[in-house]
C-alpha atoms as a PDB file:
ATOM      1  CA  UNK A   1      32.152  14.711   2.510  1.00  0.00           C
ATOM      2  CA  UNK A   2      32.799  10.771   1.753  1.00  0.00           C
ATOM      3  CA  UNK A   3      36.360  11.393   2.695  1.00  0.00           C
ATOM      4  CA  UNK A   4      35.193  12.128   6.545  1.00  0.00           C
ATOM      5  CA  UNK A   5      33.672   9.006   6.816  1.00  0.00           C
ATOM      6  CA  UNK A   6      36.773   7.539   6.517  1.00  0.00           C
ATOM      7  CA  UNK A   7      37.313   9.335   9.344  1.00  0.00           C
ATOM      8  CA  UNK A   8      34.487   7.742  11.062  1.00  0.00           C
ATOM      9  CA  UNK A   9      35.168   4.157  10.208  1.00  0.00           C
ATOM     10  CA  UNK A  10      38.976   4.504  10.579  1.00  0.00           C
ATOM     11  CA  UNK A  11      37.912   5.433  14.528  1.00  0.00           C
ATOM     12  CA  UNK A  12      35.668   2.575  15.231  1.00  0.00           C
ATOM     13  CA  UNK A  13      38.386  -0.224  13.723  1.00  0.00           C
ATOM     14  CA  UNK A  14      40.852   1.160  16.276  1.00  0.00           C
ATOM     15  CA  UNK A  15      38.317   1.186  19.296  1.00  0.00           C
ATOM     16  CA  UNK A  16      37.722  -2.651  18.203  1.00  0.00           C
ATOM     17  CA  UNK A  17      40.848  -3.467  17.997  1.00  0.00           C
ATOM     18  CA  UNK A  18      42.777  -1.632  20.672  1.00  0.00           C
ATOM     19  CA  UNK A  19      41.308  -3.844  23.466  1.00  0.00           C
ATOM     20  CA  UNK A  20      42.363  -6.843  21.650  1.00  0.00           C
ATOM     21  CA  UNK A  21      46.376  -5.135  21.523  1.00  0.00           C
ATOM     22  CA  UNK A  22      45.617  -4.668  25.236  1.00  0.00           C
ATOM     23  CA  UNK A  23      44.953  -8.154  25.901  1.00  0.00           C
ATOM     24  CA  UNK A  24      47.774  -9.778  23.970  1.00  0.00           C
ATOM     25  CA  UNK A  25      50.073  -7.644  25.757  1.00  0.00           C
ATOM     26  CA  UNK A  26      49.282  -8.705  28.795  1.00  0.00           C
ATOM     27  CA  UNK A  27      49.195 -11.866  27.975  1.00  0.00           C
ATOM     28  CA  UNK A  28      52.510 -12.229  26.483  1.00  0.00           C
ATOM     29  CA  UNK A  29      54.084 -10.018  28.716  1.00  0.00           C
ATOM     30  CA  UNK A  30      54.727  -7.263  26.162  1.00  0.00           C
ATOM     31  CA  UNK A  31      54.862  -4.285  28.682  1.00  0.00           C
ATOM     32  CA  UNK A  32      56.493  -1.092  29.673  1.00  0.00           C
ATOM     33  CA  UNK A  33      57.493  -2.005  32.659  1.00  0.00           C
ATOM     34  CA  UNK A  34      58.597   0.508  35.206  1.00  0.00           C
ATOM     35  CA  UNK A  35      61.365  -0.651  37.252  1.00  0.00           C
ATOM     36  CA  UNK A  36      63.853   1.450  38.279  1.00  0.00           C
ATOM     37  CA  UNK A  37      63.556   3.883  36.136  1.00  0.00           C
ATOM     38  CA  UNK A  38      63.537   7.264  37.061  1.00  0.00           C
ATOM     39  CA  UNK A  39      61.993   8.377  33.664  1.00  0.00           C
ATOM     40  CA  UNK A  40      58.977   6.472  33.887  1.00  0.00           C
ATOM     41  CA  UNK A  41      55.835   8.115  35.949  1.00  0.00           C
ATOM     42  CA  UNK A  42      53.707   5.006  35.710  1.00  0.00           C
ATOM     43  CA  UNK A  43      53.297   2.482  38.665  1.00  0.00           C
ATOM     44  CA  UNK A  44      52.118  -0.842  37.250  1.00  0.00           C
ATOM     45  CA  UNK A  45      53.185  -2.266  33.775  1.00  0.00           C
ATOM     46  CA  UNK A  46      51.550  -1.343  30.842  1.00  0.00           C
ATOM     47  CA  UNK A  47      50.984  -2.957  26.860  1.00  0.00           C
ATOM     48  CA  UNK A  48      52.929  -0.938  24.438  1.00  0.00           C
ATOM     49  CA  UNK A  49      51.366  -2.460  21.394  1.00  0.00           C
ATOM     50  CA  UNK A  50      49.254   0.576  20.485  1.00  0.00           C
ATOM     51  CA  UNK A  51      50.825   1.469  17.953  1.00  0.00           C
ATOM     52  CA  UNK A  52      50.921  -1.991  15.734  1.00  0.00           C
ATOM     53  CA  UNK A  53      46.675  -1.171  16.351  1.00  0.00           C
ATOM     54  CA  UNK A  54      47.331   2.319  14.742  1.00  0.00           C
ATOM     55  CA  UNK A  55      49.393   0.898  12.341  1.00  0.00           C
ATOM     56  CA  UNK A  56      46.957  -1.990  11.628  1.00  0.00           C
ATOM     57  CA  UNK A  57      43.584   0.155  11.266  1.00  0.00           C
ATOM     58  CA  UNK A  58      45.459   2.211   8.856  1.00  0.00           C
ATOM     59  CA  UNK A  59      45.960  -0.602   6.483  1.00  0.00           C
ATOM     60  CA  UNK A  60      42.845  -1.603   6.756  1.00  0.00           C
ATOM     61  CA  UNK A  61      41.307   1.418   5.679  1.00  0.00           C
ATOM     62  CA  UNK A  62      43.895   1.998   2.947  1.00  0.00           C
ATOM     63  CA  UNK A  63      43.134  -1.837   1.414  1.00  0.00           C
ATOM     64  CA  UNK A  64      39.424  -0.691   1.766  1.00  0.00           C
ATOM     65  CA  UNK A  65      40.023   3.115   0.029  1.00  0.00           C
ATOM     66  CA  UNK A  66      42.402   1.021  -2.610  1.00  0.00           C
ATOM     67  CA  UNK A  67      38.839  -1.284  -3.400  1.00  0.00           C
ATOM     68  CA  UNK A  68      36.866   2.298  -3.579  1.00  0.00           C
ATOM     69  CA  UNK A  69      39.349   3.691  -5.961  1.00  0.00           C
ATOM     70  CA  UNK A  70      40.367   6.038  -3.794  1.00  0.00           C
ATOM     71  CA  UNK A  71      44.039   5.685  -3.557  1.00  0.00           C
ATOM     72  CA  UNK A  72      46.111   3.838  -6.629  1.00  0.00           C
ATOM     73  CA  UNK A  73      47.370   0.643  -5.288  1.00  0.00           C
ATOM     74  CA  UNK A  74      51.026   1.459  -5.987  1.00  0.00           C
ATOM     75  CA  UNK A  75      50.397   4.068  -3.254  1.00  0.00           C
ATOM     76  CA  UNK A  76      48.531   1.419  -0.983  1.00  0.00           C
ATOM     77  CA  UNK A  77      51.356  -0.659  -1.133  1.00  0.00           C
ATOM     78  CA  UNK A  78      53.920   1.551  -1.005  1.00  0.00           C
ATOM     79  CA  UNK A  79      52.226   3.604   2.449  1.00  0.00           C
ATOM     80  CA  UNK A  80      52.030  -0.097   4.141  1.00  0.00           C
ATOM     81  CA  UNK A  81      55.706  -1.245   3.319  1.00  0.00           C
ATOM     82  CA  UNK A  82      57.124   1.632   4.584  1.00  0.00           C
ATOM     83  CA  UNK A  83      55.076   2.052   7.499  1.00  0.00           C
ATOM     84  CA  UNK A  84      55.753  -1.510   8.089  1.00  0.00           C
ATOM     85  CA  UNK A  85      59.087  -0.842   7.714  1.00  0.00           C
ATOM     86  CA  UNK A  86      58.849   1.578  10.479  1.00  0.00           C
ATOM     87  CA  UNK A  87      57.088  -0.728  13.266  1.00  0.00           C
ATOM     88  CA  UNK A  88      59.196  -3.220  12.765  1.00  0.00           C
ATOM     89  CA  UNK A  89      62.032  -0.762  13.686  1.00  0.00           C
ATOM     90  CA  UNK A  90      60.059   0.510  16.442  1.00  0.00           C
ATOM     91  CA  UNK A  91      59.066  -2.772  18.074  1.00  0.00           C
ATOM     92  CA  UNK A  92      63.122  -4.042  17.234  1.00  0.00           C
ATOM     93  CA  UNK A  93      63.556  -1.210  20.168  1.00  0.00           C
ATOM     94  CA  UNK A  94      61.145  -1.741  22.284  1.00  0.00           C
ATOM     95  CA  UNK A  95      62.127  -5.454  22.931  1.00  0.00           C
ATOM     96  CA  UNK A  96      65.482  -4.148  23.134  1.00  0.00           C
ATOM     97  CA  UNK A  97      64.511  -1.753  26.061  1.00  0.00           C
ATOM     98  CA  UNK A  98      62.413  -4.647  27.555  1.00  0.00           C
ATOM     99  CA  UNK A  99      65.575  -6.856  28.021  1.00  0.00           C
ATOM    100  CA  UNK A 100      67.835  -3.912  29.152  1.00  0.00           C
ATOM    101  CA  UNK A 101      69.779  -3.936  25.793  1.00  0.00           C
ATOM    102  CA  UNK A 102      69.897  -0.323  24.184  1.00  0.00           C
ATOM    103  CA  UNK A 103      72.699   1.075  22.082  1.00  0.00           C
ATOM    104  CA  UNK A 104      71.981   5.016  21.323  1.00  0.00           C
ATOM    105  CA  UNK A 105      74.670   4.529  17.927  1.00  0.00           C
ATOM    106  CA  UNK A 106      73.060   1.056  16.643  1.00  0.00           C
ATOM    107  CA  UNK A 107      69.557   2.521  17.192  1.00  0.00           C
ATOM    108  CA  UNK A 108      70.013   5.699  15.247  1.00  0.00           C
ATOM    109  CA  UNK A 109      71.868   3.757  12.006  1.00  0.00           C
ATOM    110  CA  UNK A 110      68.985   1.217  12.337  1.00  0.00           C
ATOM    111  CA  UNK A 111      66.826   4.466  11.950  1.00  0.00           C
ATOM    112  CA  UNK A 112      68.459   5.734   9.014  1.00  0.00           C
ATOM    113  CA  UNK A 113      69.066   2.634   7.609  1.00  0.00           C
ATOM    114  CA  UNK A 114      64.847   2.326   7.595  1.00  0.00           C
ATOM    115  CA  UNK A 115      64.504   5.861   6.454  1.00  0.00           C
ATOM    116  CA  UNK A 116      66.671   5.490   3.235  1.00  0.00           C
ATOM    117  CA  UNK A 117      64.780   2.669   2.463  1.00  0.00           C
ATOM    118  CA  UNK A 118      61.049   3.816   3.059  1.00  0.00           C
ATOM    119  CA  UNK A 119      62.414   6.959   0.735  1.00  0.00           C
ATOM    120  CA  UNK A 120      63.368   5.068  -1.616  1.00  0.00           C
ATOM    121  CA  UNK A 121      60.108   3.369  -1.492  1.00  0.00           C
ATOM    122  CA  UNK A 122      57.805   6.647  -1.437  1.00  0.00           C
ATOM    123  CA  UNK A 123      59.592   7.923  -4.601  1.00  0.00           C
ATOM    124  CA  UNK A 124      59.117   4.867  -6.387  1.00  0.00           C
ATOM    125  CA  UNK A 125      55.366   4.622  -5.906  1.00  0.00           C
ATOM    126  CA  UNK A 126      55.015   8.236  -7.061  1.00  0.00           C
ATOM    127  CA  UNK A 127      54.926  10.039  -4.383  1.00  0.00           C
ATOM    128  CA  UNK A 128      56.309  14.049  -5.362  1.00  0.00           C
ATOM    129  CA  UNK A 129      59.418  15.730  -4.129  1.00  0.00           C
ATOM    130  CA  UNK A 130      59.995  18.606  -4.394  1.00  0.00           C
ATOM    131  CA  UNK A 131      63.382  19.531  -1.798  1.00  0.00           C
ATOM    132  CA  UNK A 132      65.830  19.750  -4.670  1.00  0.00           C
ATOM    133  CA  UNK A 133      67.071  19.240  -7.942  1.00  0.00           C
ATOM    134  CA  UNK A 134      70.012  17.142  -6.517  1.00  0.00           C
ATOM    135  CA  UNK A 135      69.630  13.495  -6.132  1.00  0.00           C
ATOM    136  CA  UNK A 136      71.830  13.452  -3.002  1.00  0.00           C
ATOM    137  CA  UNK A 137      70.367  16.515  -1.348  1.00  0.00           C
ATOM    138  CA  UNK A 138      66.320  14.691  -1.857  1.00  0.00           C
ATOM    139  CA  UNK A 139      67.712  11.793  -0.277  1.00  0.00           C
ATOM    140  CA  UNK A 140      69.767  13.517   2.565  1.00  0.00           C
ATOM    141  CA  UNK A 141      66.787  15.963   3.368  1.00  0.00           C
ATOM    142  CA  UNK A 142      64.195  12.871   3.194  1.00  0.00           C
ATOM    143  CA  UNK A 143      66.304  11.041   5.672  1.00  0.00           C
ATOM    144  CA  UNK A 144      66.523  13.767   7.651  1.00  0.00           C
ATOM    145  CA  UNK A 145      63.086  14.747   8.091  1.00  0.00           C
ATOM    146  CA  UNK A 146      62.221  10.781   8.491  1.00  0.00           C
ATOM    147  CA  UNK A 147      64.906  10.106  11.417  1.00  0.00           C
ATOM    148  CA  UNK A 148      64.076  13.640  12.827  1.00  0.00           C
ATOM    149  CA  UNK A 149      60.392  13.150  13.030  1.00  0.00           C
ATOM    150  CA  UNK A 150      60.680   9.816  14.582  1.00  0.00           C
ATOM    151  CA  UNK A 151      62.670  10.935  17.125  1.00  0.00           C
ATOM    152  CA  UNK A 152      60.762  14.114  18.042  1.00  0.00           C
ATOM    153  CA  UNK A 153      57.529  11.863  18.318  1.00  0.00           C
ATOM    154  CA  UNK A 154      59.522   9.463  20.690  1.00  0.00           C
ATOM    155  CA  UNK A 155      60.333  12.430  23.114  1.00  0.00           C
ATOM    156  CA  UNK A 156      57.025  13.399  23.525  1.00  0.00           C
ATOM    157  CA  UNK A 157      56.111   9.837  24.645  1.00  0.00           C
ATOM    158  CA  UNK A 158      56.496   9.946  28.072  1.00  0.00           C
ATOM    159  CA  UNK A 159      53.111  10.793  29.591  1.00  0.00           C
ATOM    160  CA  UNK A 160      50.012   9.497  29.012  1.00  0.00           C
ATOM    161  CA  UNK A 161      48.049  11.171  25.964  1.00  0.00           C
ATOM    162  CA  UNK A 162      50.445  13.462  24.661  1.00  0.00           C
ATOM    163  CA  UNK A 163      51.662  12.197  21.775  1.00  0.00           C
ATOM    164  CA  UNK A 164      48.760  10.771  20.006  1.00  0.00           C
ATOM    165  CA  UNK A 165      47.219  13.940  21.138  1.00  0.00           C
ATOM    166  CA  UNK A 166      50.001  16.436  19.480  1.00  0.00           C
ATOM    167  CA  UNK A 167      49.596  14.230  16.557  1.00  0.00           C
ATOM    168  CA  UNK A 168      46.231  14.420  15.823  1.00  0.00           C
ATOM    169  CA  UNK A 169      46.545  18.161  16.148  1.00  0.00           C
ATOM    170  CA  UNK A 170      49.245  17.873  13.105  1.00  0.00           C
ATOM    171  CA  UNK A 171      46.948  15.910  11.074  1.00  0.00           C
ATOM    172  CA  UNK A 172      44.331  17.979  11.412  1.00  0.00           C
ATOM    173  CA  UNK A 173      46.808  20.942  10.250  1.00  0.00           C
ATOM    174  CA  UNK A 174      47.408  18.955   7.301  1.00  0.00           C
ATOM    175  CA  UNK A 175      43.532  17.932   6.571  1.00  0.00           C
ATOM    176  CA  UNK A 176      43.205  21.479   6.497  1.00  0.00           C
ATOM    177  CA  UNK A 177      45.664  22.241   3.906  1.00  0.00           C
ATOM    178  CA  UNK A 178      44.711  19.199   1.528  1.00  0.00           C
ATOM    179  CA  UNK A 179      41.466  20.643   1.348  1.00  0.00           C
ATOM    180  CA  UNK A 180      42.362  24.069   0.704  1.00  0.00           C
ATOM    181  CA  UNK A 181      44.980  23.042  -1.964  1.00  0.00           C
ATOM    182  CA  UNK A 182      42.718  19.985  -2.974  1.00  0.00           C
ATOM    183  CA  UNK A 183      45.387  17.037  -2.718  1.00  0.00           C
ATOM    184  CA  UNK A 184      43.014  14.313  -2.304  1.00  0.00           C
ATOM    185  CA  UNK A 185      45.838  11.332  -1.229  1.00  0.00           C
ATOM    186  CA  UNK A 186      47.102  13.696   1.750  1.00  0.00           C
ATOM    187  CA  UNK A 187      43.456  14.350   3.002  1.00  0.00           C
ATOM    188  CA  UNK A 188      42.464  11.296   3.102  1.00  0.00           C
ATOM    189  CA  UNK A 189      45.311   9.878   4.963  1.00  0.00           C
ATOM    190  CA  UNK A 190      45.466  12.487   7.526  1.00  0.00           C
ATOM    191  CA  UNK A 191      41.918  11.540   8.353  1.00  0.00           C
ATOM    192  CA  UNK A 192      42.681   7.669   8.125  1.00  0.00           C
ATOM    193  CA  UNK A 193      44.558   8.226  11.104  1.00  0.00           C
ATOM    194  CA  UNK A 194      42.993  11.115  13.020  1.00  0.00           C
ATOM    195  CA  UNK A 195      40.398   8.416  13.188  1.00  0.00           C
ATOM    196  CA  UNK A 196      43.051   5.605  13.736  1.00  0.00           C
ATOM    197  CA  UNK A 197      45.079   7.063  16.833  1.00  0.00           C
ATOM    198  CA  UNK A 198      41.685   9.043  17.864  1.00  0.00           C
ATOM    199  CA  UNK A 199      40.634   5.257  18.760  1.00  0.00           C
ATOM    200  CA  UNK A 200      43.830   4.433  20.692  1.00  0.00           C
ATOM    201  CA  UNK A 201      43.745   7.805  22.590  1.00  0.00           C
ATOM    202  CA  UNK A 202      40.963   6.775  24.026  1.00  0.00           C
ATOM    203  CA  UNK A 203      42.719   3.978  25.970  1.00  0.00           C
ATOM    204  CA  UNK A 204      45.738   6.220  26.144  1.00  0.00           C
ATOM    205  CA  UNK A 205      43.869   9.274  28.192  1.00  0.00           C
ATOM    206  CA  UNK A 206      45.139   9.176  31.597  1.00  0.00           C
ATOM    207  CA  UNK A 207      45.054   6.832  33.562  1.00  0.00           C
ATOM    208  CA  UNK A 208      46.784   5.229  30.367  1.00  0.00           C
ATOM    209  CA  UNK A 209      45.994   1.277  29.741  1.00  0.00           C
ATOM    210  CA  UNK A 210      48.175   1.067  26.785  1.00  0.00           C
ATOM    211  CA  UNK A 211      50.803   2.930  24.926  1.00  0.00           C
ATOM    212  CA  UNK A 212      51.850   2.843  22.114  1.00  0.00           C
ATOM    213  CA  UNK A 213      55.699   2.059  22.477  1.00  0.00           C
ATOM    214  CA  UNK A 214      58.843   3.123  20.416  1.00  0.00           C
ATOM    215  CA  UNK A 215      56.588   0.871  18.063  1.00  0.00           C
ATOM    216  CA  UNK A 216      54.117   3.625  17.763  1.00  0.00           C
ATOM    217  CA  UNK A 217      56.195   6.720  18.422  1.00  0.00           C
ATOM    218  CA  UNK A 218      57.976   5.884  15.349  1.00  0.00           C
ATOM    219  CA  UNK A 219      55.046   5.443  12.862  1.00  0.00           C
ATOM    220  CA  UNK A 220      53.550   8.490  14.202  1.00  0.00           C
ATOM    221  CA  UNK A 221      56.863  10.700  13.150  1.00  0.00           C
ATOM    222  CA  UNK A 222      56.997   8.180   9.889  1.00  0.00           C
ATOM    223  CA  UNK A 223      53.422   9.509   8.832  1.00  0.00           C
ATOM    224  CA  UNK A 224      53.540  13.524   9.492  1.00  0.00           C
ATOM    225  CA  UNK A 225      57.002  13.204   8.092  1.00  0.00           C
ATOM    226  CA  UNK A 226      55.556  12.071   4.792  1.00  0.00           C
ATOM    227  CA  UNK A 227      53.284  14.414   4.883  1.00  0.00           C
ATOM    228  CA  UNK A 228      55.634  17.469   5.456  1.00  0.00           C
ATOM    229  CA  UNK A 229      57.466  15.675   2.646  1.00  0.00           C
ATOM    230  CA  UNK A 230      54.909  15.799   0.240  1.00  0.00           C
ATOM    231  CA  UNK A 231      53.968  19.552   1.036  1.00  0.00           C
ATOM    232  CA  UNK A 232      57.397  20.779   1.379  1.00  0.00           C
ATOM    233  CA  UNK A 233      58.253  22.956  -2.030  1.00  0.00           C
ATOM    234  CA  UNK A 234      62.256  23.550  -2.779  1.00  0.00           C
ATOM    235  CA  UNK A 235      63.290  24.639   0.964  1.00  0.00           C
ATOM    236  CA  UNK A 236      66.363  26.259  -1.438  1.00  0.00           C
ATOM    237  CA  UNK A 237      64.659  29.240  -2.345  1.00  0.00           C
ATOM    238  CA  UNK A 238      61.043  28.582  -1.032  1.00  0.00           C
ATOM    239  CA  UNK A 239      61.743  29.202   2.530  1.00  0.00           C
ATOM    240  CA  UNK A 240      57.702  29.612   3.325  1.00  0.00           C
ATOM    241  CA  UNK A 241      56.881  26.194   2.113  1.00  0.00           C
ATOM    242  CA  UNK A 242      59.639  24.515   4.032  1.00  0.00           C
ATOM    243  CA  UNK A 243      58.961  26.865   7.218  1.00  0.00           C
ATOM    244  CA  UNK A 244      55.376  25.686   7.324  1.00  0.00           C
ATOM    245  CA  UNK A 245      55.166  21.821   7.145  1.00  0.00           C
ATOM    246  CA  UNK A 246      57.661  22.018  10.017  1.00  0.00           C
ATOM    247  CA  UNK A 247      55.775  23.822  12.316  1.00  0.00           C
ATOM    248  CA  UNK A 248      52.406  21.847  11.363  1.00  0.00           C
ATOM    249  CA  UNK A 249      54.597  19.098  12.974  1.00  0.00           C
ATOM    250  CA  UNK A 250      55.238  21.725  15.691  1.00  0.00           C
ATOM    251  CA  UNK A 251      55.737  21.131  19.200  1.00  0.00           C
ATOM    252  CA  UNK A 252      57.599  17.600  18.704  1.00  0.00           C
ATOM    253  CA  UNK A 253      60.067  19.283  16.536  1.00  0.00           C
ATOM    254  CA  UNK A 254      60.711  22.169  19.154  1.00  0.00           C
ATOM    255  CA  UNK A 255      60.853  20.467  21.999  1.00  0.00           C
ATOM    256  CA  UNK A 256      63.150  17.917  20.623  1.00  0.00           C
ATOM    257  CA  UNK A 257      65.741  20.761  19.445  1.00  0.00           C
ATOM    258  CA  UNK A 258      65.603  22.258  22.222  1.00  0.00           C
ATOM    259  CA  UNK A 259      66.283  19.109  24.621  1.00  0.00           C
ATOM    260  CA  UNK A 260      69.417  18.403  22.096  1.00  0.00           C
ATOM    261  CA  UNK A 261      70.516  21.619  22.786  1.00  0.00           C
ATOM    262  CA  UNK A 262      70.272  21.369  26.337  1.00  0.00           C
ATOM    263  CA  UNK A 263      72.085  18.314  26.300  1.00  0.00           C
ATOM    264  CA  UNK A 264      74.979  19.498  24.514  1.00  0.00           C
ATOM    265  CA  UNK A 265      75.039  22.507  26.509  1.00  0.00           C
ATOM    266  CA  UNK A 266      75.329  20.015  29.487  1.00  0.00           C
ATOM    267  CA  UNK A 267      77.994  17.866  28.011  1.00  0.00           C
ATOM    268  CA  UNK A 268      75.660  15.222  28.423  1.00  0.00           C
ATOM    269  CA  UNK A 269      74.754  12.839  25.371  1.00  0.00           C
ATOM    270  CA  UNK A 270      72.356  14.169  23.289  1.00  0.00           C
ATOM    271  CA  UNK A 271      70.450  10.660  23.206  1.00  0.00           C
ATOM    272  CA  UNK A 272      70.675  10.226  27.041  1.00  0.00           C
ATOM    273  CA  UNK A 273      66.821  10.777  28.476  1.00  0.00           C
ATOM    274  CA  UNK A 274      66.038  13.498  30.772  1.00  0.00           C
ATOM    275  CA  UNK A 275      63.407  14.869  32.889  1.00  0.00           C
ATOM    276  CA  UNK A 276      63.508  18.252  30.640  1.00  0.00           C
ATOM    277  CA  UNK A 277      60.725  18.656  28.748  1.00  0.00           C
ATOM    278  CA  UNK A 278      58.098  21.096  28.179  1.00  0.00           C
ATOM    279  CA  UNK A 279      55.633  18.754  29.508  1.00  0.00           C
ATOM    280  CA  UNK A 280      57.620  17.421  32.109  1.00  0.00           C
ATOM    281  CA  UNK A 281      58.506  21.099  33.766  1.00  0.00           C
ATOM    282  CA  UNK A 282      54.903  21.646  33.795  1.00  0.00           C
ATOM    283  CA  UNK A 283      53.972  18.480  35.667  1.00  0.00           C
ATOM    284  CA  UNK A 284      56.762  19.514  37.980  1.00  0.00           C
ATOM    285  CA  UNK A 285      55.408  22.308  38.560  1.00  0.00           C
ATOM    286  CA  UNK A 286      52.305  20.746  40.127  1.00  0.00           C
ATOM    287  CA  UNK A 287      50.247  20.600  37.252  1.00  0.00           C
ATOM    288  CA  UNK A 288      47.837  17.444  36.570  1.00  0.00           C
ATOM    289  CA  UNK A 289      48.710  15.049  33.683  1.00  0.00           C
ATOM    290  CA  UNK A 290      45.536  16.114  31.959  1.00  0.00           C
ATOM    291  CA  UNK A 291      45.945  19.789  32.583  1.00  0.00           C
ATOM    292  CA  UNK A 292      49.633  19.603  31.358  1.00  0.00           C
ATOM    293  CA  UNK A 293      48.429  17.670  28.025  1.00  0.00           C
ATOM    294  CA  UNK A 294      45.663  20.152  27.516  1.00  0.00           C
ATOM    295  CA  UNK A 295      48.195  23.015  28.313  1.00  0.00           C
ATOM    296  CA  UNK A 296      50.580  21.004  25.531  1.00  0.00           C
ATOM    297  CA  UNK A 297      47.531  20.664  23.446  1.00  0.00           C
ATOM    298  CA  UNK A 298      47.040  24.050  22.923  1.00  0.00           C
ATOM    299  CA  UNK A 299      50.674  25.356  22.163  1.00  0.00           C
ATOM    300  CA  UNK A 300      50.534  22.753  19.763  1.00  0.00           C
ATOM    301  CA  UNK A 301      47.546  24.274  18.095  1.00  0.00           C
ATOM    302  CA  UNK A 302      48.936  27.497  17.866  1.00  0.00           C
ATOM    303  CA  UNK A 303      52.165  26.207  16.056  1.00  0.00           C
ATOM    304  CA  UNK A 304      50.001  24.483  13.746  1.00  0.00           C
ATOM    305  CA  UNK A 305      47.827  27.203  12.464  1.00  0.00           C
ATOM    306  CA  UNK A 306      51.083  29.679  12.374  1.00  0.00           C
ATOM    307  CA  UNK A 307      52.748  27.048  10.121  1.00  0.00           C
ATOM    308  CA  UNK A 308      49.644  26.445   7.825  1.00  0.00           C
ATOM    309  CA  UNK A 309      49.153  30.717   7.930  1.00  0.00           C
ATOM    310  CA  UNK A 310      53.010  30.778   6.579  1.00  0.00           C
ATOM    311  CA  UNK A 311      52.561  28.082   4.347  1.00  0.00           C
ATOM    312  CA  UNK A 312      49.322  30.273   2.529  1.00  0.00           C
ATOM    313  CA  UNK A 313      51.200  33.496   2.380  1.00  0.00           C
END
């Protein structure tokens, strides 16, 4: 029961420190802002530094578990580089965005680039893999599920609470099956950051009085796809145990293959935004933000528990 005051503590840190995110946003003019842009439903700019006060009350949680012994240091070290790795990409973008300057191509090798090296990084510090027996296929898969995840997350970004919200429902898909399968690292950083984006959705309900940018979006994806990483068993001829970690991601992976889809099917650019989305037909539709969260909210719980009920089988 120690582990869920991790939980606990990890919550508080962020609701101390989101505020302070807020402020130097404004301040230094570090803001969504929403122009022109046809995509954006918010009226007034916005601070999208939540997510370097995720990323933040995560390392300070892990340098305090690493102190308790619960967490070797190697794996300390090697969660924080790579996550670090991550927001760096993340807020590379969202300065980009803020000056106008985007380039779909540069921003996806960028992506990889990161995710080959934050692989590399999670093998070295221990962490198991278990997609193949091939060197290239671990590495191919791993970037895969790394760029995939990030960009699945980022999708789901566009309305106030969703995101952090579908996450949280993932992570507490995964507490679930660290406990049942007893893998101690897994648990306790699931509930790290249940507690650690818990505290920023608090700011991020609607109305919204910070995001958490393409800074945020992309740790988010970074951490539950380490996490369907580590659970994932041979996806070769252990179809179940790939199946499930997927769908504990769940509704961020769907929706983003289907908008791909769509935007093939369009002859569009699959990296060109649209107005498409599960969540955005149902706000279309007349629905509230908060009822079309909650309405997202529960899909996503459903897809959770069928991926952790395949996983079991």
């Amino acid at each position: 029961m120690d582990y869920f005051l991790f939980l606990s503590f990890s919550f508080i840190v962020s609701i101390i420190l989101m505020p302070f995110f807020k402020k130097f946003g404004i301040k230094y003019h570090l803001c969504d802002e929403p122009g022109k842009d046809r995509l954006k439903i918010h009226s007034k700019p916005i601070p999208y530094l939540g997510g370097v006060g995720i990323f933040l009350t995560m390392v300070i949680m892990l340098i305090i578990t690493g102190f308790l012994n619960k967490i070797s240091g190697y794996q300390i070290i090697g969660i924080i580089l790579g996550g670090g790795i991550i927001i760096l990409l993340g807020l590379w973008d969202d300065f980009k965005l803020k000056k106008g300057k985007t380039r779909p191509l540069l921003k996806l090798f960028g992506q990889a680039l990161s995710a080959f090296l934050v692989f590399f990084i999670l093998i070295k510090i221990g962490i198991n893999i278990h997609f193949s027996i091939n060197p290239i296929i671990i590495v191919l898969l791993g970037i895969f599920y790394l760029v995939g995840a990030m960009n699945a997350m980022n999708m789901e970004d566009g309305i106030d609470g969703l995101a952090s919200g579908l996450t949280i429902v993932s992570l507490v898909g995964f507490a679930i099956l660290s406990l049942i399968i007893v893998n101690s690292l897994t648990l306790l950083f699931s509930l790290i950051l249940i507690g650690a984006i818990g505290g920023f959705l608090v700011y991020n309900w609607h109305p919204a009085s910070i995001f958490m940018g393409d800074n945020g979006s992309h740790f988010l994806g970074f951490c539950l796809a380490v996490l369907a990483i580590i659970f994932t068993s041979h996806p070769l001829y252990n179809l179940k145990q790939f199946i499930g970690p997927i769908l504990i991601i769940g509704l961020p992976v769907i929706d983003a293959t289907w908008a791909i889809i769509r935007r093939l099917a369009k002859r569009k650019s699959p990296f060109q935004g649209d107005r498409g989305h599960l969540y955005d037909r149902l706000y279309q539709k007349g629905l509230s933000i908060k009822k079309t969260v909650l309405i997202c909210y529960g899909i996503q719980i459903i897809i959770v528990g069928t991926g952790i009920m395949i996983y079991l089988i």
